[in-house]
PDB file of N, CA and C in Angstrom:
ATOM      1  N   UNK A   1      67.252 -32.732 -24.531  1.00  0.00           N
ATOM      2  CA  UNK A   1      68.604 -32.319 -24.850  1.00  0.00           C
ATOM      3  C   UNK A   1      68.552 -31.081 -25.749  1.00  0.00           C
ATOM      4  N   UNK A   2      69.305 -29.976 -25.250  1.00  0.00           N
ATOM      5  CA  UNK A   2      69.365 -29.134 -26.416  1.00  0.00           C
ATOM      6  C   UNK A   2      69.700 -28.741 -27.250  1.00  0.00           C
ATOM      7  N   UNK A   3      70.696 -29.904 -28.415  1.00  0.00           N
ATOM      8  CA  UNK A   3      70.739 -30.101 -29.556  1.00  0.00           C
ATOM      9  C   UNK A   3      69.621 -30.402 -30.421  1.00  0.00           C
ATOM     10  N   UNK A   4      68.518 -31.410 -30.256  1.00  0.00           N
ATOM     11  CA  UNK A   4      67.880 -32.236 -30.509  1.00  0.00           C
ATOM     12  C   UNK A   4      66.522 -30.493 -30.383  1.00  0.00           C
ATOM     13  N   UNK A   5      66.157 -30.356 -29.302  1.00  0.00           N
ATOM     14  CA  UNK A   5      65.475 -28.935 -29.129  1.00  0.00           C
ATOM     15  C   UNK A   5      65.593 -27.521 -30.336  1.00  0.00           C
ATOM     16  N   UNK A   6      67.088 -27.602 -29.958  1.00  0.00           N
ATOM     17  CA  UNK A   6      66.899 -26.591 -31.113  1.00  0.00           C
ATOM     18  C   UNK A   6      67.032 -26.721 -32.258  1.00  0.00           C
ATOM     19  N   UNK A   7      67.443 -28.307 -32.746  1.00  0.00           N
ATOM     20  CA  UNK A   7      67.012 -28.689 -34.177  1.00  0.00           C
ATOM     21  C   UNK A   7      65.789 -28.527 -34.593  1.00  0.00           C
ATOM     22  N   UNK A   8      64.520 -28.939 -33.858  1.00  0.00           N
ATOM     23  CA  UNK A   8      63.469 -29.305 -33.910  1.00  0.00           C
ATOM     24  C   UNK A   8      62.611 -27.933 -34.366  1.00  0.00           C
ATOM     25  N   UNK A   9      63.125 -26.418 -33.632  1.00  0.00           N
ATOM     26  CA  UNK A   9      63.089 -25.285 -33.301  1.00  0.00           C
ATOM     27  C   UNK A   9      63.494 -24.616 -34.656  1.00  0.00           C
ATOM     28  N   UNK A  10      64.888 -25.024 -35.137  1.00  0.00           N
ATOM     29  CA  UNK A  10      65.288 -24.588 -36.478  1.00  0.00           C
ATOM     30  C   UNK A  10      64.275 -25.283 -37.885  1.00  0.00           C
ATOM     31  N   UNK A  11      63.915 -26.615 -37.493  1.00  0.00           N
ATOM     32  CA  UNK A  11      63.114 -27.015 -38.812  1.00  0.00           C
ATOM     33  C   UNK A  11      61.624 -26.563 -38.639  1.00  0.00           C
ATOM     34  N   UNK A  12      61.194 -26.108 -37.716  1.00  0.00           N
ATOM     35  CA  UNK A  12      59.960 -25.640 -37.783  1.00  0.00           C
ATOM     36  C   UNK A  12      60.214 -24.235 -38.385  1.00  0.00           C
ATOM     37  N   UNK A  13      60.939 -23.373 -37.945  1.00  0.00           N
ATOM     38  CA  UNK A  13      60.894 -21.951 -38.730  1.00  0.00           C
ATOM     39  C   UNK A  13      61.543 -22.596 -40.026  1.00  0.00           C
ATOM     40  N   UNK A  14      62.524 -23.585 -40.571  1.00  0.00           N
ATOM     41  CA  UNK A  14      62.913 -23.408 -42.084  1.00  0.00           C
ATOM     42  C   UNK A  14      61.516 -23.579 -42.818  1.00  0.00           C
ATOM     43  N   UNK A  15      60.635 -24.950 -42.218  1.00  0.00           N
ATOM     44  CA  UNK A  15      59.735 -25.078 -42.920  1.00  0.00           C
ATOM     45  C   UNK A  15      58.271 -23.998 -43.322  1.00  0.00           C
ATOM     46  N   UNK A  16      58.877 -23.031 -42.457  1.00  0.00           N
ATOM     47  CA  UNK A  16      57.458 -21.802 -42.343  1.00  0.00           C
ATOM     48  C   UNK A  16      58.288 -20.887 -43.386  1.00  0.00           C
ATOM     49  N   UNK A  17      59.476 -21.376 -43.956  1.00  0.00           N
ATOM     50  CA  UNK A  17      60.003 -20.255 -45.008  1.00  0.00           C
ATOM     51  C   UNK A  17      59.784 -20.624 -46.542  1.00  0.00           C
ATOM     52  N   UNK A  18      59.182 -22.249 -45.817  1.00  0.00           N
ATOM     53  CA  UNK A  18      58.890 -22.778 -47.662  1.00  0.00           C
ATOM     54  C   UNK A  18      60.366 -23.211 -48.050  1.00  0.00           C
ATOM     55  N   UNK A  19      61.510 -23.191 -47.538  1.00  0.00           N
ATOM     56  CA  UNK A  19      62.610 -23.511 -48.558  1.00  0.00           C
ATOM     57  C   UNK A  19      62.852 -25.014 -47.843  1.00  0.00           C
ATOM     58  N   UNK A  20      63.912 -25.877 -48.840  1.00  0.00           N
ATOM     59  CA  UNK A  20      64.227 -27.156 -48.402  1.00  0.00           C
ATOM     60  C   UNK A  20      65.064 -27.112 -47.399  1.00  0.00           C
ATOM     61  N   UNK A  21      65.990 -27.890 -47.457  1.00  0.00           N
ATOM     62  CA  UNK A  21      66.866 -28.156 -46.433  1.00  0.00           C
ATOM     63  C   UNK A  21      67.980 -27.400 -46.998  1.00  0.00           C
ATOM     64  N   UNK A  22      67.899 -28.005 -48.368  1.00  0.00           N
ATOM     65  CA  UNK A  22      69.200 -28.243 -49.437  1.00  0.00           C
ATOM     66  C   UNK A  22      68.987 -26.437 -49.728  1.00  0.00           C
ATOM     67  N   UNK A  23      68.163 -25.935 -50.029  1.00  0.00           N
ATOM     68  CA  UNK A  23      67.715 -23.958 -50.434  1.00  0.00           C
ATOM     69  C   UNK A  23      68.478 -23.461 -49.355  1.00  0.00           C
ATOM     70  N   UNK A  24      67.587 -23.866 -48.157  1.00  0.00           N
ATOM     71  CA  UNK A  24      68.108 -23.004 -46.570  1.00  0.00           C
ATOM     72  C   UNK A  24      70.102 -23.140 -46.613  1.00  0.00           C
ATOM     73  N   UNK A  25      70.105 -24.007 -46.380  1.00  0.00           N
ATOM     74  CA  UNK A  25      71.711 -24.570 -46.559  1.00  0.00           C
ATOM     75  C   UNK A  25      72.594 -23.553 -47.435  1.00  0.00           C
ATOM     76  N   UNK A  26      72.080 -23.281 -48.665  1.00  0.00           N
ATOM     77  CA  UNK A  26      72.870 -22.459 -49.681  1.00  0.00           C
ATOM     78  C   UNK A  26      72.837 -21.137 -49.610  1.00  0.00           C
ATOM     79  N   UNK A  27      71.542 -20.696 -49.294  1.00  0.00           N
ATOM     80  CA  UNK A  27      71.064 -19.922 -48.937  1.00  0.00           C
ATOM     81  C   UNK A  27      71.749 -18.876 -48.093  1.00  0.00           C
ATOM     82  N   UNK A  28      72.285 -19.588 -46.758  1.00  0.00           N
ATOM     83  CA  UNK A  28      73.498 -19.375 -45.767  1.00  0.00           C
ATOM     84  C   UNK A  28      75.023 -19.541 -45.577  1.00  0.00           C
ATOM     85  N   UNK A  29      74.802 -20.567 -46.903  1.00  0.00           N
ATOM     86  CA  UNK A  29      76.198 -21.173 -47.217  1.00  0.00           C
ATOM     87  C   UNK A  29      76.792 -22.025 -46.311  1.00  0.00           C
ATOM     88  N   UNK A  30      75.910 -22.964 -45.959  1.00  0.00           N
ATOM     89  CA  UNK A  30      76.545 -24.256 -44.976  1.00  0.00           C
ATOM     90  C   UNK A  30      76.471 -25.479 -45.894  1.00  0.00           C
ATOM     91  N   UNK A  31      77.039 -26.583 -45.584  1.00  0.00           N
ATOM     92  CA  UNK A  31      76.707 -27.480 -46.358  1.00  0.00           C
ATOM     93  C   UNK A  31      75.612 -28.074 -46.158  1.00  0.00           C
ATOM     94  N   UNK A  32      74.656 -28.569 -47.031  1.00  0.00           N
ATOM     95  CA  UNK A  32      73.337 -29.391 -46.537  1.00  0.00           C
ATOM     96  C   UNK A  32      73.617 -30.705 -45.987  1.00  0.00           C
ATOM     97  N   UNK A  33      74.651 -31.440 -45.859  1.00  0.00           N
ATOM     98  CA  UNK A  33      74.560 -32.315 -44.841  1.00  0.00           C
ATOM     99  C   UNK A  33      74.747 -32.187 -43.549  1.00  0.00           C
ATOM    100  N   UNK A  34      75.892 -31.198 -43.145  1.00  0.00           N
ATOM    101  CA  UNK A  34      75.635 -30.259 -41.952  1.00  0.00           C
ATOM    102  C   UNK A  34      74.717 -29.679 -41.456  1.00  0.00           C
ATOM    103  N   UNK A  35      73.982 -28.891 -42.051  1.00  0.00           N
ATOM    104  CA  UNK A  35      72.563 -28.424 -41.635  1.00  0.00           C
ATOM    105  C   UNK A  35      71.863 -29.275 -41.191  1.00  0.00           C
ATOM    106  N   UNK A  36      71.713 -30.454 -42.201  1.00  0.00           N
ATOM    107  CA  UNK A  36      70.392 -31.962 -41.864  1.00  0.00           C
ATOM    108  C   UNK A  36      70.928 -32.511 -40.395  1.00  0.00           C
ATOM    109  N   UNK A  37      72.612 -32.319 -40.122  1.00  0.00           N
ATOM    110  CA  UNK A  37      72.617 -33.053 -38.840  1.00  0.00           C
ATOM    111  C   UNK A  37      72.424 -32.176 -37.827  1.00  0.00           C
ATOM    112  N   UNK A  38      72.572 -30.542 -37.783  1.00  0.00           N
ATOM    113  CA  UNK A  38      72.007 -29.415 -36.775  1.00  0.00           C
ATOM    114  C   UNK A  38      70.360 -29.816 -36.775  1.00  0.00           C
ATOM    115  N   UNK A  39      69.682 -30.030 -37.669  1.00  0.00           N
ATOM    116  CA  UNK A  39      68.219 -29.943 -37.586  1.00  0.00           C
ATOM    117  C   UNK A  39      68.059 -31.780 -36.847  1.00  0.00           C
ATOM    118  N   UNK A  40      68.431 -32.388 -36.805  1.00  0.00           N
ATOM    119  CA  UNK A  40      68.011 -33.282 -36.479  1.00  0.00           C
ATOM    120  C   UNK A  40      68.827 -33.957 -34.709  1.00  0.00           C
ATOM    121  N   UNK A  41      69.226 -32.759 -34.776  1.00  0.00           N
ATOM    122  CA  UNK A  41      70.272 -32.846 -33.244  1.00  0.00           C
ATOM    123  C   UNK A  41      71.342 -33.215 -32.744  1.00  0.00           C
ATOM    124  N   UNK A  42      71.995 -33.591 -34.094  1.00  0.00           N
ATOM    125  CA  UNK A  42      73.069 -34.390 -33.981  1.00  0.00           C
ATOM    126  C   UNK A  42      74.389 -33.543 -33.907  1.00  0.00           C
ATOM    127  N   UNK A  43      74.451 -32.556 -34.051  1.00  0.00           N
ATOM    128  CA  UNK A  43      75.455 -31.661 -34.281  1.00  0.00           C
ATOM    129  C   UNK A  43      75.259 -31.103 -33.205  1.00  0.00           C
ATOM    130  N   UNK A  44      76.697 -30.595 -32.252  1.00  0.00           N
ATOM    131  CA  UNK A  44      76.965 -29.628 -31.436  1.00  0.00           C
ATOM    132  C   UNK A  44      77.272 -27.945 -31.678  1.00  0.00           C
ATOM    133  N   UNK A  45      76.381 -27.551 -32.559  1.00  0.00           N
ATOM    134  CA  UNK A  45      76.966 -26.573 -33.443  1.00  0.00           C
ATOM    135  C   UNK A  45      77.073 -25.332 -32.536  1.00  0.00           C
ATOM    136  N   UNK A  46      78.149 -24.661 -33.387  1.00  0.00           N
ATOM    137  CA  UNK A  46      79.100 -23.346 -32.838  1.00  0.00           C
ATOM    138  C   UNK A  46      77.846 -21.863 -33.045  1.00  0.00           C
ATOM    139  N   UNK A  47      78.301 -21.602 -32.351  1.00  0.00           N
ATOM    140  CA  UNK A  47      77.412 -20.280 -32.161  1.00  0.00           C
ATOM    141  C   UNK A  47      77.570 -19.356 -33.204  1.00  0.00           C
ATOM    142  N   UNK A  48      78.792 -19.305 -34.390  1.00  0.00           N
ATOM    143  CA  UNK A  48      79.081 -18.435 -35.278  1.00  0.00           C
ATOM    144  C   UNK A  48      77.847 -19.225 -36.490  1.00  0.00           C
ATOM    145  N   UNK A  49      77.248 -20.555 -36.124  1.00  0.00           N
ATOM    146  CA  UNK A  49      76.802 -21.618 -37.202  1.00  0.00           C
ATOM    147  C   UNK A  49      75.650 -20.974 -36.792  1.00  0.00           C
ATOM    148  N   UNK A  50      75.001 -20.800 -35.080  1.00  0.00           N
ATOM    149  CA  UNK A  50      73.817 -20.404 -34.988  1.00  0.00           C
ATOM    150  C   UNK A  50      73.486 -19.426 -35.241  1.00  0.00           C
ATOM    151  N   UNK A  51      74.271 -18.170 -35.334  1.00  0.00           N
ATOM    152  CA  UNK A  51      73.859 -16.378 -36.024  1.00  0.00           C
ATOM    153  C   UNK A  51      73.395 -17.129 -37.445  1.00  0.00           C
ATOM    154  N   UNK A  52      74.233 -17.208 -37.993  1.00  0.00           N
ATOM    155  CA  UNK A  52      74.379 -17.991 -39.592  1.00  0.00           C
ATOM    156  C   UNK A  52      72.683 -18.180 -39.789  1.00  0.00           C
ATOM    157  N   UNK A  53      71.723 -19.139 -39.176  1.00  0.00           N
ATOM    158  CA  UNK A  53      70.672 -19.830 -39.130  1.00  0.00           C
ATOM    159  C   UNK A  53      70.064 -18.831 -38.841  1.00  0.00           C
ATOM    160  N   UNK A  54      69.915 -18.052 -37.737  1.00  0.00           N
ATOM    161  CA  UNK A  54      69.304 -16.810 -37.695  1.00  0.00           C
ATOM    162  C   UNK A  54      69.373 -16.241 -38.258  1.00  0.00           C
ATOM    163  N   UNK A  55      69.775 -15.945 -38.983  1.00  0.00           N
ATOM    164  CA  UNK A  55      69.971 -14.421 -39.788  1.00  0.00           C
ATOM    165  C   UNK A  55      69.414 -14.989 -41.105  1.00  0.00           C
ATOM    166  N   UNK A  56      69.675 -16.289 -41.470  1.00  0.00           N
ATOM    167  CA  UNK A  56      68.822 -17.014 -42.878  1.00  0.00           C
ATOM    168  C   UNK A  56      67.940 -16.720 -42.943  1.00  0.00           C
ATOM    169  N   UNK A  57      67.323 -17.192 -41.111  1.00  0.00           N
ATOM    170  CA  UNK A  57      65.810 -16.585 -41.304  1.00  0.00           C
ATOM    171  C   UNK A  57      65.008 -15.864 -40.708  1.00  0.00           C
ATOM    172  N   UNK A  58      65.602 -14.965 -40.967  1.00  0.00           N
ATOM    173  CA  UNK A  58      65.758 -13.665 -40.073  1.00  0.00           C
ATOM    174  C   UNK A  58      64.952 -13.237 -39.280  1.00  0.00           C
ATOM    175  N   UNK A  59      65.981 -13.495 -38.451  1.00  0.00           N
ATOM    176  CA  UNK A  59      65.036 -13.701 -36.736  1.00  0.00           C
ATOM    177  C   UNK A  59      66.470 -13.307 -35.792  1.00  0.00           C
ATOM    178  N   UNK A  60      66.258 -12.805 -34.789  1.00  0.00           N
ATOM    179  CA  UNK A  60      67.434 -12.942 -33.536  1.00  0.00           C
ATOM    180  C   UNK A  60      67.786 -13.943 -33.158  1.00  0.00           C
ATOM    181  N   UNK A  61      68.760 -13.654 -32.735  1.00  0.00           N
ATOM    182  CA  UNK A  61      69.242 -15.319 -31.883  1.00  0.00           C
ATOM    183  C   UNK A  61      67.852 -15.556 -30.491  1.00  0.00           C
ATOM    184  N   UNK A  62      68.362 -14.474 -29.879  1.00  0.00           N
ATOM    185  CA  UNK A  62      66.592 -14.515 -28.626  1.00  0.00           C
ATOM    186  C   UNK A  62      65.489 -14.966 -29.099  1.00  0.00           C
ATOM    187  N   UNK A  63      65.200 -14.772 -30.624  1.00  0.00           N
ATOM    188  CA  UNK A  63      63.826 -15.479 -31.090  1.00  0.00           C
ATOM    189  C   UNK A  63      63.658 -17.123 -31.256  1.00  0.00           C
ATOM    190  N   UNK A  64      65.467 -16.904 -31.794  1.00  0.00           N
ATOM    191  CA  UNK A  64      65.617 -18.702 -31.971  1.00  0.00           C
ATOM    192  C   UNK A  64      65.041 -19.361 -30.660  1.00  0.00           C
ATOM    193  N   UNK A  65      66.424 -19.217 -29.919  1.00  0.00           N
ATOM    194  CA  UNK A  65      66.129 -19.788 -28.596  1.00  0.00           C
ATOM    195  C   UNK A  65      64.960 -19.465 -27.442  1.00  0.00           C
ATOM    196  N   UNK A  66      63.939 -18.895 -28.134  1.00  0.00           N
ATOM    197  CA  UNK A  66      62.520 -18.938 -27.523  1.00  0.00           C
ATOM    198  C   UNK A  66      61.711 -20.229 -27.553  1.00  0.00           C
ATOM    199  N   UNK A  67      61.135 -20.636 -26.311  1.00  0.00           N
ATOM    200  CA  UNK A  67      60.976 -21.669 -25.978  1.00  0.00           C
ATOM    201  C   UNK A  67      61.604 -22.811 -26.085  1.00  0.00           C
ATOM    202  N   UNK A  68      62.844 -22.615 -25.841  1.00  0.00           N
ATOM    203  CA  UNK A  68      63.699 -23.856 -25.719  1.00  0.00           C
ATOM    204  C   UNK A  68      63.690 -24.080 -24.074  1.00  0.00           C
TER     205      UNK A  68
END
């Protein structure tokens, strides 16, 4: 499923940035319980949420969704 995919996709690059969940989150200005449910697949999130994540960690959206 590709919620669950590109959660999986987003916590591997947060964790290659060294920041938490709760850092990344503020960082971008989402809430960290929102974020925890994008990273874990549970969220159907909006594409204005996915630039947001990209750009945290700054990467393209095309980089995100590489190998999905």
């Amino acid at each position: 499923m590709i919620t669950k995919d590109l959660g999986k996709r987003i916590r591997s690059l947060r964790n290659k940035t060294g920041l938490s969940q709760e850092k990344f989150a503020l960082r971008i200005e989402m809430d960290r319980t929102y974020f925890a449910s994008v990273e874990s697949g549970r969220r159907n999130i909006s594409i204005l949420n996915i630039k947001k994540i990209a750009d945290g960690l700054g990467i393209s959206l095309s980089e995100l969704f590489t190998g999905l």
